[in-house]
N, C-alpha and C. Protein backbone atom coordinates (compact mmCIF):
# COMPACT_ATOMS: atom_id res chain seq x y z
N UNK A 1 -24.65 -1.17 -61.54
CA UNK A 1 -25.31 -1.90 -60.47
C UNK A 1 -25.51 -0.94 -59.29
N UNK A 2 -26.86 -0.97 -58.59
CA UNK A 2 -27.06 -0.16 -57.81
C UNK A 2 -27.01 -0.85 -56.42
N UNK A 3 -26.45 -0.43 -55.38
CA UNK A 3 -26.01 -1.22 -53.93
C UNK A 3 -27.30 -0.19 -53.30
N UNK A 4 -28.38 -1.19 -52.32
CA UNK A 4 -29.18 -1.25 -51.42
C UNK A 4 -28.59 -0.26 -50.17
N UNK A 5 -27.69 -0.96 -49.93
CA UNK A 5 -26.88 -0.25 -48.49
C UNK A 5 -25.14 0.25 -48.53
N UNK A 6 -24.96 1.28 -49.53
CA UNK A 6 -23.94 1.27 -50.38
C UNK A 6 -22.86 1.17 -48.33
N UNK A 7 -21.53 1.46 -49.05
CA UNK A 7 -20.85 1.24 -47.81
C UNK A 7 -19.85 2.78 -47.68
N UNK A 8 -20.15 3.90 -47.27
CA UNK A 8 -19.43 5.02 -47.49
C UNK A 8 -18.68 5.29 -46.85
N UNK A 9 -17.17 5.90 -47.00
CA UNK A 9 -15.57 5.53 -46.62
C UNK A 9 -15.99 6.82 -45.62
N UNK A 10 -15.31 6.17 -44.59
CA UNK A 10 -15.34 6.52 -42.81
C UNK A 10 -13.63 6.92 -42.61
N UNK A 11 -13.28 8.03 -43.13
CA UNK A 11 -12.11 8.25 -43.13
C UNK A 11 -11.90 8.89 -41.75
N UNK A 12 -10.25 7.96 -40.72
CA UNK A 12 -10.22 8.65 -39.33
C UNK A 12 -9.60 9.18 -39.24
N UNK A 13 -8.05 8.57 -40.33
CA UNK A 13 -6.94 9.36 -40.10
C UNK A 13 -6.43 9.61 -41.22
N UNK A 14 -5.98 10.69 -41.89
CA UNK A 14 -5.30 10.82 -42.81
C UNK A 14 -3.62 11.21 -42.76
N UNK A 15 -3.27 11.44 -43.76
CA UNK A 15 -1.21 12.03 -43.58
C UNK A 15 -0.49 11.90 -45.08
N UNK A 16 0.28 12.46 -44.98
CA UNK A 16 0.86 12.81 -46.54
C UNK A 16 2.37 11.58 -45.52
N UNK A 17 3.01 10.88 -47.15
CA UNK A 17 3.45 10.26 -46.68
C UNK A 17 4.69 9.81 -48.03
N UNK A 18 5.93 10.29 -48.09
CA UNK A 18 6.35 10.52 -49.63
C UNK A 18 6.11 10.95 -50.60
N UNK A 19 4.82 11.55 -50.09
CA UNK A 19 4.64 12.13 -51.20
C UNK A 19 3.06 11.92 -52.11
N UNK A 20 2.98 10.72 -50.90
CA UNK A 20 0.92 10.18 -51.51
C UNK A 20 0.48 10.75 -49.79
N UNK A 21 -0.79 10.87 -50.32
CA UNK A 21 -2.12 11.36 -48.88
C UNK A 21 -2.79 9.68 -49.32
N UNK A 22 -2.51 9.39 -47.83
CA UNK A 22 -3.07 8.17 -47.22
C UNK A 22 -3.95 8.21 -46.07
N UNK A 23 -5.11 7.56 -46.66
CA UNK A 23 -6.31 8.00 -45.66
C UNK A 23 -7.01 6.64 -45.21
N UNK A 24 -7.12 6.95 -44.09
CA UNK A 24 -7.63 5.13 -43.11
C UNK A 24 -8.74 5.35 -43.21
N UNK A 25 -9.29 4.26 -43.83
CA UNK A 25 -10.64 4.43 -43.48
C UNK A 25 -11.18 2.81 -42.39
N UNK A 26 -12.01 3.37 -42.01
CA UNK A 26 -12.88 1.99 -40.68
C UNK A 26 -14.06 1.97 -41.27
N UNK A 27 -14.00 0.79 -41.25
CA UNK A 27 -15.74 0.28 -41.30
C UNK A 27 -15.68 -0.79 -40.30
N UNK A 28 -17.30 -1.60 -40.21
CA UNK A 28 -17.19 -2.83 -38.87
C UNK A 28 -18.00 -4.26 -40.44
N UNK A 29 -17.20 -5.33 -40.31
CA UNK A 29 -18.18 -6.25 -40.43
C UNK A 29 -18.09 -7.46 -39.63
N UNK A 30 -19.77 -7.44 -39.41
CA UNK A 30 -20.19 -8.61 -38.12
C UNK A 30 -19.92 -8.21 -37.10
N UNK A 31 -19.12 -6.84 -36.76
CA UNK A 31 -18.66 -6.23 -35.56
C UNK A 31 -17.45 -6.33 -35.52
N UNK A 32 -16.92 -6.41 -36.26
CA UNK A 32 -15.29 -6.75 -36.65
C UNK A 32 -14.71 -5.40 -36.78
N UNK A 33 -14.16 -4.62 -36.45
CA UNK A 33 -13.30 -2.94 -36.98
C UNK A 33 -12.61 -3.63 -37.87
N UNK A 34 -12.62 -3.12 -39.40
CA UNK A 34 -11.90 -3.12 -40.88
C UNK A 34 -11.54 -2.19 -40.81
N UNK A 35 -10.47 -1.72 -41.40
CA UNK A 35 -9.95 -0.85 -41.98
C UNK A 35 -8.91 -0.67 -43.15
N UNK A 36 -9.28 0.28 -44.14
CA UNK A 36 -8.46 0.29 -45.36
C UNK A 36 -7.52 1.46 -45.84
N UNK A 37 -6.97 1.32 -46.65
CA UNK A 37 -5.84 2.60 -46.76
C UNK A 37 -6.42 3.05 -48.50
N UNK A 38 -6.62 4.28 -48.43
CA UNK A 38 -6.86 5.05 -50.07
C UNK A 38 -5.48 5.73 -49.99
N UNK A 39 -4.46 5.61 -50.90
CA UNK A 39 -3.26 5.94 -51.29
C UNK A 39 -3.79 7.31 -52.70
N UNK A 40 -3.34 8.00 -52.62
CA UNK A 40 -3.57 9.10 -53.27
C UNK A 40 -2.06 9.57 -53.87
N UNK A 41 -2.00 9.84 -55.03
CA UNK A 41 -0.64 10.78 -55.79
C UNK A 41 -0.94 11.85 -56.91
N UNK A 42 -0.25 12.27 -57.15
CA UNK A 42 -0.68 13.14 -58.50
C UNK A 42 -1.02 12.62 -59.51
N UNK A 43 -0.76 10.75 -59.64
CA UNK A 43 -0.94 10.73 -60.64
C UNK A 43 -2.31 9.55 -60.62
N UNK A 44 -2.90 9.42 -59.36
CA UNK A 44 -4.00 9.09 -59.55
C UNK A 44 -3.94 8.41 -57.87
N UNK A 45 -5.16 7.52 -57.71
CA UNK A 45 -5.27 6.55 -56.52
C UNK A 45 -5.64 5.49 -56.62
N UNK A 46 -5.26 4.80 -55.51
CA UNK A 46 -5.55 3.40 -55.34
C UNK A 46 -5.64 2.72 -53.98
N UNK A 47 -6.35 1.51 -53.99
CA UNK A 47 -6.46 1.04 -52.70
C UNK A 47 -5.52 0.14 -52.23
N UNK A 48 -4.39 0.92 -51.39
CA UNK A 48 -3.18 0.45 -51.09
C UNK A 48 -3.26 -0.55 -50.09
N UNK A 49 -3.99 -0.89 -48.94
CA UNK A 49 -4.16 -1.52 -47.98
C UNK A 49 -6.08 -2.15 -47.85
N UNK A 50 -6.42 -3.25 -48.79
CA UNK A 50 -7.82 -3.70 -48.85
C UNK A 50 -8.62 -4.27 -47.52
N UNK A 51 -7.80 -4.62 -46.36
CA UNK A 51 -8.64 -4.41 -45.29
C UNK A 51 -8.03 -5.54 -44.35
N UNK A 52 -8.17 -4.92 -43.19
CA UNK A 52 -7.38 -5.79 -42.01
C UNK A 52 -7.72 -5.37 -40.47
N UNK A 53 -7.39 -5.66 -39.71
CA UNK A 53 -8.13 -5.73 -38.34
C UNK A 53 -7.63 -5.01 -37.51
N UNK A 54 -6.19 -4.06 -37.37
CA UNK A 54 -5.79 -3.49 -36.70
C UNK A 54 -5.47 -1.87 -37.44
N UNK A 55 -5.67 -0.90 -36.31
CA UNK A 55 -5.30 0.03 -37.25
C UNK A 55 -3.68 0.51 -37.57
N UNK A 56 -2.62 0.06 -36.93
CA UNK A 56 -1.30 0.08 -36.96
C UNK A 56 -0.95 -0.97 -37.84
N UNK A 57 -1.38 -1.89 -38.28
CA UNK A 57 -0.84 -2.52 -39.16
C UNK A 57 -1.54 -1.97 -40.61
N UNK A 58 -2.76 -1.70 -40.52
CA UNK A 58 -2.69 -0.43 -41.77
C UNK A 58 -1.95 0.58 -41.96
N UNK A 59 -1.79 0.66 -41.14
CA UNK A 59 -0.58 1.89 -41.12
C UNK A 59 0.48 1.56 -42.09
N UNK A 60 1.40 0.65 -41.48
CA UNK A 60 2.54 0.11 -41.54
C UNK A 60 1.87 -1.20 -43.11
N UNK A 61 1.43 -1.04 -43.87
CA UNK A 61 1.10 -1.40 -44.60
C UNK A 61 1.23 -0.66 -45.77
N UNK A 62 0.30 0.36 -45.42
CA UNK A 62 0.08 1.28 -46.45
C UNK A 62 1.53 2.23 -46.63
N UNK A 63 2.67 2.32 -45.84
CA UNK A 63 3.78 2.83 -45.91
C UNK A 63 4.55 1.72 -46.83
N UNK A 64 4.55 0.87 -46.65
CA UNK A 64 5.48 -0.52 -47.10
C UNK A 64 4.49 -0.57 -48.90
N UNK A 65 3.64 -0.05 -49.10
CA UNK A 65 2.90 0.14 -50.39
C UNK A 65 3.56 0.74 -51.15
N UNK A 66 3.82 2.46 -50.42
CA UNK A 66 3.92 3.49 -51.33
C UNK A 66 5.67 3.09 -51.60
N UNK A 67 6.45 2.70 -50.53
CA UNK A 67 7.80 2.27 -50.60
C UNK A 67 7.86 1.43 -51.55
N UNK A 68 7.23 0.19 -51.63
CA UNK A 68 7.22 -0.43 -52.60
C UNK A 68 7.03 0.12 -53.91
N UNK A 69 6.15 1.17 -54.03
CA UNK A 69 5.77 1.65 -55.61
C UNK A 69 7.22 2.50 -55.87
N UNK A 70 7.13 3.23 -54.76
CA UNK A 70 8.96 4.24 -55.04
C UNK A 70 10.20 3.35 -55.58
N UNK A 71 10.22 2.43 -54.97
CA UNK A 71 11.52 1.64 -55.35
C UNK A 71 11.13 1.06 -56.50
N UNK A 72 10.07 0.96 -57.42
CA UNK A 72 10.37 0.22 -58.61
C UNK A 72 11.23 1.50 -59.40
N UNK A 73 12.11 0.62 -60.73
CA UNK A 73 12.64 1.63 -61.50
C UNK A 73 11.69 2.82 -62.34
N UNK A 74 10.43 2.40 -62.32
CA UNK A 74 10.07 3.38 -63.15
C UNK A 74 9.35 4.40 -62.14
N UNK A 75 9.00 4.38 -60.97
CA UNK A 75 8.65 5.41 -59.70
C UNK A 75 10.38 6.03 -59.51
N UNK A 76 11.19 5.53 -59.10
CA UNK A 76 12.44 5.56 -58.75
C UNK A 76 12.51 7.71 -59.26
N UNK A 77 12.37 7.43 -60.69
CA UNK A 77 12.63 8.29 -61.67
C UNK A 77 11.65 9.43 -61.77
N UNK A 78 10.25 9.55 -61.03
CA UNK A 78 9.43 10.11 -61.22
C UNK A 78 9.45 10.63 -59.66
N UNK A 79 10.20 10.50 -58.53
CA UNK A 79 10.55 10.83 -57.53
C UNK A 79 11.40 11.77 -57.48
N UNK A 80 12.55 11.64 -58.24
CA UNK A 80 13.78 12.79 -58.33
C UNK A 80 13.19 13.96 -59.00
């Protein structure tokens, strides 16, 4: 499927963060500031934080992600 007005990631802030590169990205809809978190690791990426209105609570989102993925038992092990 081909998008008219595709939407291309507006990355502001980035930071390595346990060990994943987490990168904010902003967009506006309706005039709204969005912003999302791309979580990055060696062993691939994902969109850790899908979109919310402040940029500190992306923040603090996308940290509480990668924590979350670390503490399962099978990250746990791939950390040490």
């Amino acid at each position: 499927m081909l998008f008219a007005d595709p939407d291309y990631p507006h990355v502001v802030l980035s930071f390595t963060y346990r060990g994943f590169r987490l990168e904010l990205d902003q967009s506006t809809e309706n005039g709204v500031p969005l912003y999302a978190v791309w979580a990055s690791h060696e062993h691939g990426c994902a969109v850790a934080v899908p979109g919310v209105v402040s940029r500190s609570e992306a923040i603090y989102q996308a940290r509480r992600w990668v924590d979350q993925r670390l503490s399962s038992p099978g990250e746990a092990k791939k950390e040490r």
